[in-house]
Structure formats: structure tokens, C-alpha cells
N, C-alpha and C. Protein backbone atom coordinates (compact mmCIF):
# COMPACT_ATOMS: atom_id res chain seq x y z
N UNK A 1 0.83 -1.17 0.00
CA UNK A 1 0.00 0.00 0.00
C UNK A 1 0.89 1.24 0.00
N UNK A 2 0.48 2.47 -1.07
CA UNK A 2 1.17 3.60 -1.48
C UNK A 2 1.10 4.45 0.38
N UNK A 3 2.05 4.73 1.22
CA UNK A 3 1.34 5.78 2.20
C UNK A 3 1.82 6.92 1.89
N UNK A 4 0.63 8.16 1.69
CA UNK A 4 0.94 9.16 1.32
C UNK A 4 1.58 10.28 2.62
N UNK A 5 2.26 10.89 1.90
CA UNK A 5 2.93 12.20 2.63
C UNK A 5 2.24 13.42 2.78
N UNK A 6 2.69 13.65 4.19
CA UNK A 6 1.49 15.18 4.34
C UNK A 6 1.86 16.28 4.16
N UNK A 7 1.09 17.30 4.22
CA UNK A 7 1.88 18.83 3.58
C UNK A 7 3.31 19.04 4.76
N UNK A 8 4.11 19.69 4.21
CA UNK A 8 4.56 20.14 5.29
C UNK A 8 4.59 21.82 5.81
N UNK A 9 4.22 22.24 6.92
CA UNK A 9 3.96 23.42 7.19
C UNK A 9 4.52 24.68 6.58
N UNK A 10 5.37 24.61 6.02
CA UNK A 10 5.82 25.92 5.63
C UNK A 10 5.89 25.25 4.09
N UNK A 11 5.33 24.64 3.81
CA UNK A 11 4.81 24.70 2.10
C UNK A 11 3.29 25.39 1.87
N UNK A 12 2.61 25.40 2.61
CA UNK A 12 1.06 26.02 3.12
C UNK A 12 1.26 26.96 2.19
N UNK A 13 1.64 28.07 2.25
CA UNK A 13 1.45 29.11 1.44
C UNK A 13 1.12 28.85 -0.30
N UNK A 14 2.75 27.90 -0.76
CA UNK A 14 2.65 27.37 -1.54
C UNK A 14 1.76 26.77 -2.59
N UNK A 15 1.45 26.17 -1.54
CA UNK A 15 0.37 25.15 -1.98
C UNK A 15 -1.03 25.86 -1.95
N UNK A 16 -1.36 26.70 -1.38
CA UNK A 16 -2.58 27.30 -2.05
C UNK A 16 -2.64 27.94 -2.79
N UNK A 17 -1.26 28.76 -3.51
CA UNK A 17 -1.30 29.32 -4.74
C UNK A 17 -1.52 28.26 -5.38
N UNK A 18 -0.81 27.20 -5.54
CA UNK A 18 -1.35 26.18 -6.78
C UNK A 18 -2.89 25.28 -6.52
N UNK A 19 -3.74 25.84 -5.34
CA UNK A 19 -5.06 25.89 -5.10
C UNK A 19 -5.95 26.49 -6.13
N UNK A 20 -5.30 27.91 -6.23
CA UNK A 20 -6.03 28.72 -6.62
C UNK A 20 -5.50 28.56 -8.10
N UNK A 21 -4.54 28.28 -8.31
CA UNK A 21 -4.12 28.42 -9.97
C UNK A 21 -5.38 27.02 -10.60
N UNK A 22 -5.41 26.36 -9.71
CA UNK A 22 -6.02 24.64 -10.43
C UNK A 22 -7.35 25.56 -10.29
N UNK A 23 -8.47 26.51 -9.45
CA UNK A 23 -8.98 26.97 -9.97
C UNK A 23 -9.31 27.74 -11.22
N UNK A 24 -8.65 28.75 -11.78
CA UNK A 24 -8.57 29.35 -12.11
C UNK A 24 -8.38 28.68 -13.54
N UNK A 25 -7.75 27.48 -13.65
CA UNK A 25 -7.52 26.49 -14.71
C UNK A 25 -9.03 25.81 -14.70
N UNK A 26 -9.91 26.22 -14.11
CA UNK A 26 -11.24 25.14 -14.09
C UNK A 26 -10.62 23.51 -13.44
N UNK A 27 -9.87 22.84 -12.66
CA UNK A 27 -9.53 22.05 -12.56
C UNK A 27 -9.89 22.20 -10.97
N UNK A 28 -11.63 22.45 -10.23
CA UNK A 28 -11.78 22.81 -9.06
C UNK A 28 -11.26 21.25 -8.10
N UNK A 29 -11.60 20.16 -8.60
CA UNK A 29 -11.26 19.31 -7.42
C UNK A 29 -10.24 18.67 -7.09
N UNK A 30 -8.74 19.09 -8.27
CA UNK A 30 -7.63 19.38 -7.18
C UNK A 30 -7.27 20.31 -6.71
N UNK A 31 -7.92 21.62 -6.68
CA UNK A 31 -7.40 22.85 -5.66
C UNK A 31 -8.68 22.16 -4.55
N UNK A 32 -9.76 21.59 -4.35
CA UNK A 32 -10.48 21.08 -3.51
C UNK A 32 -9.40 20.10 -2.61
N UNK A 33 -8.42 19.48 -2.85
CA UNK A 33 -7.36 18.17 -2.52
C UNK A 33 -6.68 18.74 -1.78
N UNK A 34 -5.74 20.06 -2.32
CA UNK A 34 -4.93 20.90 -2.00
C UNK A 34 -5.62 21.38 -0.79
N UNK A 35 -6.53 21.82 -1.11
CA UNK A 35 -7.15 22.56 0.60
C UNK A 35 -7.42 21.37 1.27
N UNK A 36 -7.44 20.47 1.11
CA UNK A 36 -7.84 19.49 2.61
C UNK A 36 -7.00 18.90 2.92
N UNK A 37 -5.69 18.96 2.58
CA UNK A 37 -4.18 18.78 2.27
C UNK A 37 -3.79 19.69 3.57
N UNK A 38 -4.32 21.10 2.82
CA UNK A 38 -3.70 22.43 4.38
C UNK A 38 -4.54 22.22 5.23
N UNK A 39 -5.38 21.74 5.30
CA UNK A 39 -6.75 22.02 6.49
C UNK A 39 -6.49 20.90 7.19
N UNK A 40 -5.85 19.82 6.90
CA UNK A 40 -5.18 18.68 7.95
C UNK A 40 -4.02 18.83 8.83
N UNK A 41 -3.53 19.56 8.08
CA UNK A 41 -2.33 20.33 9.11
C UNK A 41 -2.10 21.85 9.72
N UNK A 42 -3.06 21.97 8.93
CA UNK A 42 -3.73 23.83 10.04
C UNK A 42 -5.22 24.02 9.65
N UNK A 43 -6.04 23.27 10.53
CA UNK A 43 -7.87 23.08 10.83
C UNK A 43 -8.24 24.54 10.38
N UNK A 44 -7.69 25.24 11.01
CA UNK A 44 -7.98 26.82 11.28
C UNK A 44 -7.58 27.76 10.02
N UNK A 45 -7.33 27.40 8.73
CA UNK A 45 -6.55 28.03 7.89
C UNK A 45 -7.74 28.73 6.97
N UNK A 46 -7.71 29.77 7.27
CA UNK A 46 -8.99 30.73 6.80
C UNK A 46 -9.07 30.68 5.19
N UNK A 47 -7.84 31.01 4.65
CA UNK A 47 -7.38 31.53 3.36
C UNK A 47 -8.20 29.79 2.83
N UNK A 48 -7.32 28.72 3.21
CA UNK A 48 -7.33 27.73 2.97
C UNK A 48 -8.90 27.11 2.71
N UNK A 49 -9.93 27.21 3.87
CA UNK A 49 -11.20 27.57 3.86
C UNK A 49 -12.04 28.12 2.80
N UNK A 50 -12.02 29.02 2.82
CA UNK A 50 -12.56 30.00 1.80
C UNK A 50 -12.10 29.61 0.34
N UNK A 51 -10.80 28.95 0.03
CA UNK A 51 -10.99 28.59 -1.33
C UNK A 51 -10.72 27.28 -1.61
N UNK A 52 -11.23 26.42 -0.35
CA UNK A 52 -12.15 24.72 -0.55
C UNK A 52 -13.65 25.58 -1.22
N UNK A 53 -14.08 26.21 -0.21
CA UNK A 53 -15.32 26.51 -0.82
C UNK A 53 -15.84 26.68 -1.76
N UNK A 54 -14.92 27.92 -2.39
CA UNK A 54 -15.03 28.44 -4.07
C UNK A 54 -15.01 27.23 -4.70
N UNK A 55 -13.62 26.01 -4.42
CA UNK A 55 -13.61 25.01 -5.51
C UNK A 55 -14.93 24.00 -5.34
N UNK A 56 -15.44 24.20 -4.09
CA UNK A 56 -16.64 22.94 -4.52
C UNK A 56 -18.12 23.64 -5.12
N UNK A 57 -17.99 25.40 -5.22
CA UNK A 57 -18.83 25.83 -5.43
C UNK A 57 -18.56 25.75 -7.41
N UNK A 58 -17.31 25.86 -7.62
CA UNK A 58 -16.83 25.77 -8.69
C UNK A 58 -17.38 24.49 -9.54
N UNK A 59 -17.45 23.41 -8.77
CA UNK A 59 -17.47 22.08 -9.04
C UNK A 59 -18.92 22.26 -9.47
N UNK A 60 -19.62 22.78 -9.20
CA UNK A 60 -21.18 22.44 -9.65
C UNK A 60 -21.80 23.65 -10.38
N UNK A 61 -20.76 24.15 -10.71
CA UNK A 61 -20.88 25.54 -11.94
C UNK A 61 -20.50 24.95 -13.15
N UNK A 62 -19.17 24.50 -12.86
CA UNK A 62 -18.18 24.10 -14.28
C UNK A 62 -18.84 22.47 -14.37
N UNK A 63 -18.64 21.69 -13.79
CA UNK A 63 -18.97 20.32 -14.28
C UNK A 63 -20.33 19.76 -13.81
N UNK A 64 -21.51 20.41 -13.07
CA UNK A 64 -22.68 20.04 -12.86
C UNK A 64 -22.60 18.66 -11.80
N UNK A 65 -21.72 18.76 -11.21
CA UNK A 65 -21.50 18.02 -10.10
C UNK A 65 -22.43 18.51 -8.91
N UNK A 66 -22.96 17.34 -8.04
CA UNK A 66 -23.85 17.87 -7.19
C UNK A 66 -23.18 17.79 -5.75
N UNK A 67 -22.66 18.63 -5.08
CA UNK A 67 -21.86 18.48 -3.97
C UNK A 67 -23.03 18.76 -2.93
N UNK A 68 -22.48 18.32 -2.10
CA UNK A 68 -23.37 17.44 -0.75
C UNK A 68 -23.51 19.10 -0.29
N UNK A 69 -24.79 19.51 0.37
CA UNK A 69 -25.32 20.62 0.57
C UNK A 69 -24.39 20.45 1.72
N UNK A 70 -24.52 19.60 2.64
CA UNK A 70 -24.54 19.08 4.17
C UNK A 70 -22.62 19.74 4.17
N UNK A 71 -21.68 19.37 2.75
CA UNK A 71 -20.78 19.50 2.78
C UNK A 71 -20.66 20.92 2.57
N UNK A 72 -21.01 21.55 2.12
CA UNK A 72 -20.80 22.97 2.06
C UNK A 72 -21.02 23.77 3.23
N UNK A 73 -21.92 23.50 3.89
CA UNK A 73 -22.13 23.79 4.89
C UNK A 73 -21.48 23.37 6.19
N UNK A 74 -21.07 22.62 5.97
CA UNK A 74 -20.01 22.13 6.95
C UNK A 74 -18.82 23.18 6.56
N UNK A 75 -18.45 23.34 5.63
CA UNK A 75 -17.21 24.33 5.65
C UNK A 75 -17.73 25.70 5.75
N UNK A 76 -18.91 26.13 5.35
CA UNK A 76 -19.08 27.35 6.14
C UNK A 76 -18.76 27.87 7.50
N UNK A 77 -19.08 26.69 7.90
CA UNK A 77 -19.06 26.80 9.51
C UNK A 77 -17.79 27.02 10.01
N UNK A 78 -17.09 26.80 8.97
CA UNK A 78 -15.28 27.15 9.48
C UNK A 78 -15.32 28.54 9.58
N UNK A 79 -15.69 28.82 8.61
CA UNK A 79 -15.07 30.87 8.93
C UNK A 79 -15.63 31.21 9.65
N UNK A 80 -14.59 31.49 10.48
CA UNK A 80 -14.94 32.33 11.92
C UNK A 80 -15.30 33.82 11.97
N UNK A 81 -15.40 34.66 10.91
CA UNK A 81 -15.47 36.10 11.03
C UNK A 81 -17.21 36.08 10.62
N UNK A 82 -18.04 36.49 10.82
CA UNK A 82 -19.22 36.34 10.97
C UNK A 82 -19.37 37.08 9.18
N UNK A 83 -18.78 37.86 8.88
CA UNK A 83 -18.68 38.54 8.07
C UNK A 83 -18.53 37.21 6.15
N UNK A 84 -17.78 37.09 6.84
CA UNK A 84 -17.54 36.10 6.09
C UNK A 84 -18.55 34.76 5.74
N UNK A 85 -18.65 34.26 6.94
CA UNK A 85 -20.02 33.19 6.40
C UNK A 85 -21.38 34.28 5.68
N UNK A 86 -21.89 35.10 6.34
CA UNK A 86 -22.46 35.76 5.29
C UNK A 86 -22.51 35.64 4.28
N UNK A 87 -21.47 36.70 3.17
CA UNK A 87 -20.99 37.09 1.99
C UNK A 87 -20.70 35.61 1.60
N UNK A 88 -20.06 34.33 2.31
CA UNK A 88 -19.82 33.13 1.57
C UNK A 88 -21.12 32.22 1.46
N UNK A 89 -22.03 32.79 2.04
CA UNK A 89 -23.30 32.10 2.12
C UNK A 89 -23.73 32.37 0.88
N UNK A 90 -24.31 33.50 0.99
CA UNK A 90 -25.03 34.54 -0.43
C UNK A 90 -24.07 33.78 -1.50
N UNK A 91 -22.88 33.62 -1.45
CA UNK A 91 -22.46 32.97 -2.69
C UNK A 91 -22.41 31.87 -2.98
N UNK A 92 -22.88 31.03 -2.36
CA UNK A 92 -23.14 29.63 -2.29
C UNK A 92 -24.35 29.22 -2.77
N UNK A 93 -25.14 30.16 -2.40
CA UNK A 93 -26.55 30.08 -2.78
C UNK A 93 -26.93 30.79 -4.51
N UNK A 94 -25.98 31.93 -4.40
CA UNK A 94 -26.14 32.37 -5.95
C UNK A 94 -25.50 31.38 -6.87
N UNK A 95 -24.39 30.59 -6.46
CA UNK A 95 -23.71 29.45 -7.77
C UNK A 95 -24.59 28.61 -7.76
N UNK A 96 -25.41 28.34 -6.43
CA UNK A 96 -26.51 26.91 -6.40
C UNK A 96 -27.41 27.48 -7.62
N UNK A 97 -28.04 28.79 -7.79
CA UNK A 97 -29.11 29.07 -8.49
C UNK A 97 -29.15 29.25 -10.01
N UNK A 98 -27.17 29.50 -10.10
CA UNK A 98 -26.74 29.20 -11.31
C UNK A 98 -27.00 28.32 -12.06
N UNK A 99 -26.87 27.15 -10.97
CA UNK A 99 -26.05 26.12 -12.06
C UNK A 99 -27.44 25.24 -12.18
């Protein structure tokens, strides 16, 4: 059995630029990998958070994938700035109405 290797902490930064680039490439569910990659080794990683979200909101814009409501909402619940679940709500709900 392959055992995989975990991020290591001071690649974090790193690695969510190439989060956001695999977005930005339409390729949302390995920047989705990438964030649960950082979010295993820093729970609390806001940046990291916020663009799991985009990619699974991505995921059912670009490829009509139906991601688990229950799951989105579960990562809402990460951002801690009240501000933020808000504004990430409203947008969760506008890609839902999109797609």
C-alpha cells in the first residue's frame, strides 16, 4: 500500500497558490485536494477555507456536479469572522441558483 505524505507546514502558502491556480484552470477538485491537504495540518486556515469553498462551489458551476449541501455547509461553519459566512453564504446560494 502507497502511504501518502502530508503537507509540510511551511509549504502552506505554496500550496494554495497552486489551489487557486487549479482553480482558475477550471480544474476545481484538485485545488479542492490541495485545501484538505492544508486544512489537515492547520484546521484553522482561513485563506485555505474560503478557497475549498469556491472550488466545490466551482465544481457544480463548471462540471454540474452535485456536492453534498450538508458538505458545504459544513465548511461554512469554518469561517470564523461572521462577516464572512455571510458574503460566503449569499455565494453559495447564488452558484446553487446558477447552475
Amino acid at each position: 500500500m502507497i502511504e501518502l505524505k502530508t503537507l509540510h507546514p511551511e509549504s502552506v502558502d505554496r500550496a494554495l497558490e497552486k489551489a487557486e491556480q487549479y482553480r482558475l484552470l477550471n480544474v476545481p477538485r484538485l485545488a479542492e485536494s490541495i485545501c484538505l491537504d492544508i486544512l489537515e495540518i492547520q484546521p484553522d486556515h482561513q485563506p485555505a477555507t474560503i478557497t475549498l469553498l469556491l472550488a466545490l462551489t466551482d465544481q457544480f458551476l463548471n462540471d454540474g456536479v452535485e456536492v453534498s449541501r450538508t458538505k458545504v455547509e459544513e465548511v461554512l461553519s469554518r469561517l470564523t469572522e461572521p462577516y464572512d459566512q455571510a458574503y460566503y453564504h449569499g455565494l453559495v446560494l447564488e452558484r446553487r441558483a446558477i447552475a
